[in-house]
C-alpha atoms as a PDB file:
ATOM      1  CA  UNK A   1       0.000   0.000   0.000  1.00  0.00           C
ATOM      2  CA  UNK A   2       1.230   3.800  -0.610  1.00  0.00           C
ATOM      3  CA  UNK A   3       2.722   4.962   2.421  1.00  0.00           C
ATOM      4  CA  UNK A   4       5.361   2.083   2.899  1.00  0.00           C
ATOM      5  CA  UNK A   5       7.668   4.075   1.294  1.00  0.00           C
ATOM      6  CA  UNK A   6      10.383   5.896   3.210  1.00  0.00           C
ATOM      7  CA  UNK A   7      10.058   9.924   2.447  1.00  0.00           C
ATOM      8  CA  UNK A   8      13.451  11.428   1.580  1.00  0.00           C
ATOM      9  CA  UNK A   9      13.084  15.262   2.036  1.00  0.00           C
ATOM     10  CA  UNK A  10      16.063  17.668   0.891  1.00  0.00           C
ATOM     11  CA  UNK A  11      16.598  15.256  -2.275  1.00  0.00           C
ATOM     12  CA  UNK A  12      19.399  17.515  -4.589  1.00  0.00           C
ATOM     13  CA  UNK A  13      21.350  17.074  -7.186  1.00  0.00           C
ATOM     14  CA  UNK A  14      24.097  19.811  -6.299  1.00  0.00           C
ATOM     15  CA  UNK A  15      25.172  22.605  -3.654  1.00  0.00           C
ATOM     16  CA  UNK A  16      23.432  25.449  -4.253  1.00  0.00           C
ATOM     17  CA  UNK A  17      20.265  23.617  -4.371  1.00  0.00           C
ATOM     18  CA  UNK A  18      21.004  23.297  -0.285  1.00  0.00           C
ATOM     19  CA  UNK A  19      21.078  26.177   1.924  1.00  0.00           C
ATOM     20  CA  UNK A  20      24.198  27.884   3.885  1.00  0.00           C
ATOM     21  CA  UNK A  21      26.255  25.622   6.255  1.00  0.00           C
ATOM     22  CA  UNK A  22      25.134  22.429   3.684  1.00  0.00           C
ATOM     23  CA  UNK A  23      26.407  20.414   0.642  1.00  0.00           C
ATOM     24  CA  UNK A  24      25.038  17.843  -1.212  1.00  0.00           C
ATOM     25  CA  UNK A  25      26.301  14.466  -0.051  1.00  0.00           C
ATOM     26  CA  UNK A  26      25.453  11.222  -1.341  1.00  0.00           C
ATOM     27  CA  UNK A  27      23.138   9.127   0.701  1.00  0.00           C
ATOM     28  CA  UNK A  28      23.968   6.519   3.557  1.00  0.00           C
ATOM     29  CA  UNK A  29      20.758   4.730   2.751  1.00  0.00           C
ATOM     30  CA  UNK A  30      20.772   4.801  -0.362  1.00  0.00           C
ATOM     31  CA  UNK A  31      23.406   5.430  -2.661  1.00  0.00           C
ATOM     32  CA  UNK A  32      21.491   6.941  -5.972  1.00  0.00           C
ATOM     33  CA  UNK A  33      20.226   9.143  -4.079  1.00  0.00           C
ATOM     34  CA  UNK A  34      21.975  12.911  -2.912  1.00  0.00           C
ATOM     35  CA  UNK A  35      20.901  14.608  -0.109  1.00  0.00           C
ATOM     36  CA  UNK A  36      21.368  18.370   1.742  1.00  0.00           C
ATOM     37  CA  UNK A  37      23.584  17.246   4.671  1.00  0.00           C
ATOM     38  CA  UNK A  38      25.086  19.490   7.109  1.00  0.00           C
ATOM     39  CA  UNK A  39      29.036  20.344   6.396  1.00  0.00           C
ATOM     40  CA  UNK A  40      31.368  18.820   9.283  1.00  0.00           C
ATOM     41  CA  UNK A  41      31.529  20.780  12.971  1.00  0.00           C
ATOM     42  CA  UNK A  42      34.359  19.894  15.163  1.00  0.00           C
ATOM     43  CA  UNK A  43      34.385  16.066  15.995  1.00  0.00           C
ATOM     44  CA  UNK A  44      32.906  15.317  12.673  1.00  0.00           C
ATOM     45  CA  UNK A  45      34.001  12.295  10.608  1.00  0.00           C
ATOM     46  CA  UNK A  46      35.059  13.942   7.863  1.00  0.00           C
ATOM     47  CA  UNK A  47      36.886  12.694   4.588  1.00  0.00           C
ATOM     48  CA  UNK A  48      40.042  13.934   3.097  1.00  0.00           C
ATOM     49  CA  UNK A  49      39.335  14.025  -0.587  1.00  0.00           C
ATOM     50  CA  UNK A  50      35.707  16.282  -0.201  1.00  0.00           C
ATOM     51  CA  UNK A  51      35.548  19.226  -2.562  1.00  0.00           C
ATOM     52  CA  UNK A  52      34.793  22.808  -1.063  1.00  0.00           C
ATOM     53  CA  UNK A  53      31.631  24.009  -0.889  1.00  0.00           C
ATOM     54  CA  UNK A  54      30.180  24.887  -3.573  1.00  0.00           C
ATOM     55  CA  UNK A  55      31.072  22.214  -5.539  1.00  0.00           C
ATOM     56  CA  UNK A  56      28.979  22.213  -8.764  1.00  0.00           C
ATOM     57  CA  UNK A  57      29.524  19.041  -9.888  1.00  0.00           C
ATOM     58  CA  UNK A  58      28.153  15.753  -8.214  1.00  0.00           C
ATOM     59  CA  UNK A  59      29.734  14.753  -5.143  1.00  0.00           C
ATOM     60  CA  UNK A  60      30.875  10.995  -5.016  1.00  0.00           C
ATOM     61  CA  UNK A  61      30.862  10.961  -0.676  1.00  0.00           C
ATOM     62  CA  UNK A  62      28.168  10.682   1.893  1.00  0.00           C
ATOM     63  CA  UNK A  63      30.204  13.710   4.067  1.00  0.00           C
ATOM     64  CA  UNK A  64      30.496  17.177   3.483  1.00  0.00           C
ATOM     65  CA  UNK A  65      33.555  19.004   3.751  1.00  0.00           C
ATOM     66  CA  UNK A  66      34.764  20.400   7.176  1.00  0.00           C
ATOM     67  CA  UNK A  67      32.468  24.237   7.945  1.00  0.00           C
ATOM     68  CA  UNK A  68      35.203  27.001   7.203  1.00  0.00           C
ATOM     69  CA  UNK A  69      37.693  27.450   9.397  1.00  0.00           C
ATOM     70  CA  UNK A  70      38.560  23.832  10.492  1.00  0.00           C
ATOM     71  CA  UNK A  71      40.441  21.173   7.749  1.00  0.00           C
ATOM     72  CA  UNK A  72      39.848  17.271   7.334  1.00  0.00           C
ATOM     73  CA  UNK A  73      42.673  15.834  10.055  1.00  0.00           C
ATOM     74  CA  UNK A  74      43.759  12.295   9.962  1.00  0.00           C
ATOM     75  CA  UNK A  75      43.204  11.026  13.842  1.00  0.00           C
ATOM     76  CA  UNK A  76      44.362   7.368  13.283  1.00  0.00           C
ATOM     77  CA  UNK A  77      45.292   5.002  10.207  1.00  0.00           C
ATOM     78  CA  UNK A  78      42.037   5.521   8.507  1.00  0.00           C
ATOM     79  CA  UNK A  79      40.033   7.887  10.382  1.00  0.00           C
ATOM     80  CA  UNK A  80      39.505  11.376   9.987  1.00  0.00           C
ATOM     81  CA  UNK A  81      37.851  13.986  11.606  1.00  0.00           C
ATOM     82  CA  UNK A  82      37.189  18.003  11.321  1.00  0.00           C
ATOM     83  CA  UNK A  83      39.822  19.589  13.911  1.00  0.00           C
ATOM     84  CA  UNK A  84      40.260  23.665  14.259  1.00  0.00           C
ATOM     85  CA  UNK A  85      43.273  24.354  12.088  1.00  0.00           C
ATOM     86  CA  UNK A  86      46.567  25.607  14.145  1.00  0.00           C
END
């Protein structure tokens, strides 16, 4: 019946379809999808390889890049998180 289906809101294809402090990020769910995702705060898994916002092509990763002001840092062999740059 309709109604079984899970409702994806802030579907996009690129950036500046998403408002400030956003990109969009490929789904975790599901991966044809893109959605507005907030970027990275402090603490964030982040990933190194994330184009700055805006990017106006179509983003291959489910994160965004770290908000302005921190960078991508690796924490241990393959983990990375946003960190306030020195």
């Amino acid at each position: 019946p309709a109604g079984d289906a899970a409702v994806i809101t802030g579907a996009c294809d690129k950036d500046p379809q998403c408002g400030g402090g956003m990109c969009c990020a490929v789904s975790i769910w599901v991966k044809s999808i893109r959605i507005c995702t907030p970027m990275g705060k402090v603490g964030d898994t982040c990933h190194p390889l994330t184009r700055k916002v805006p990017f106006l092509g179509r983003r291959m990763h489910h994160t965004c890049p770290c908000m302005p002001g921190l960078a991508c840092l690796r924490t241990s062999f393959n983990r990375f998180i946003c960190l306030a740059r020195k």
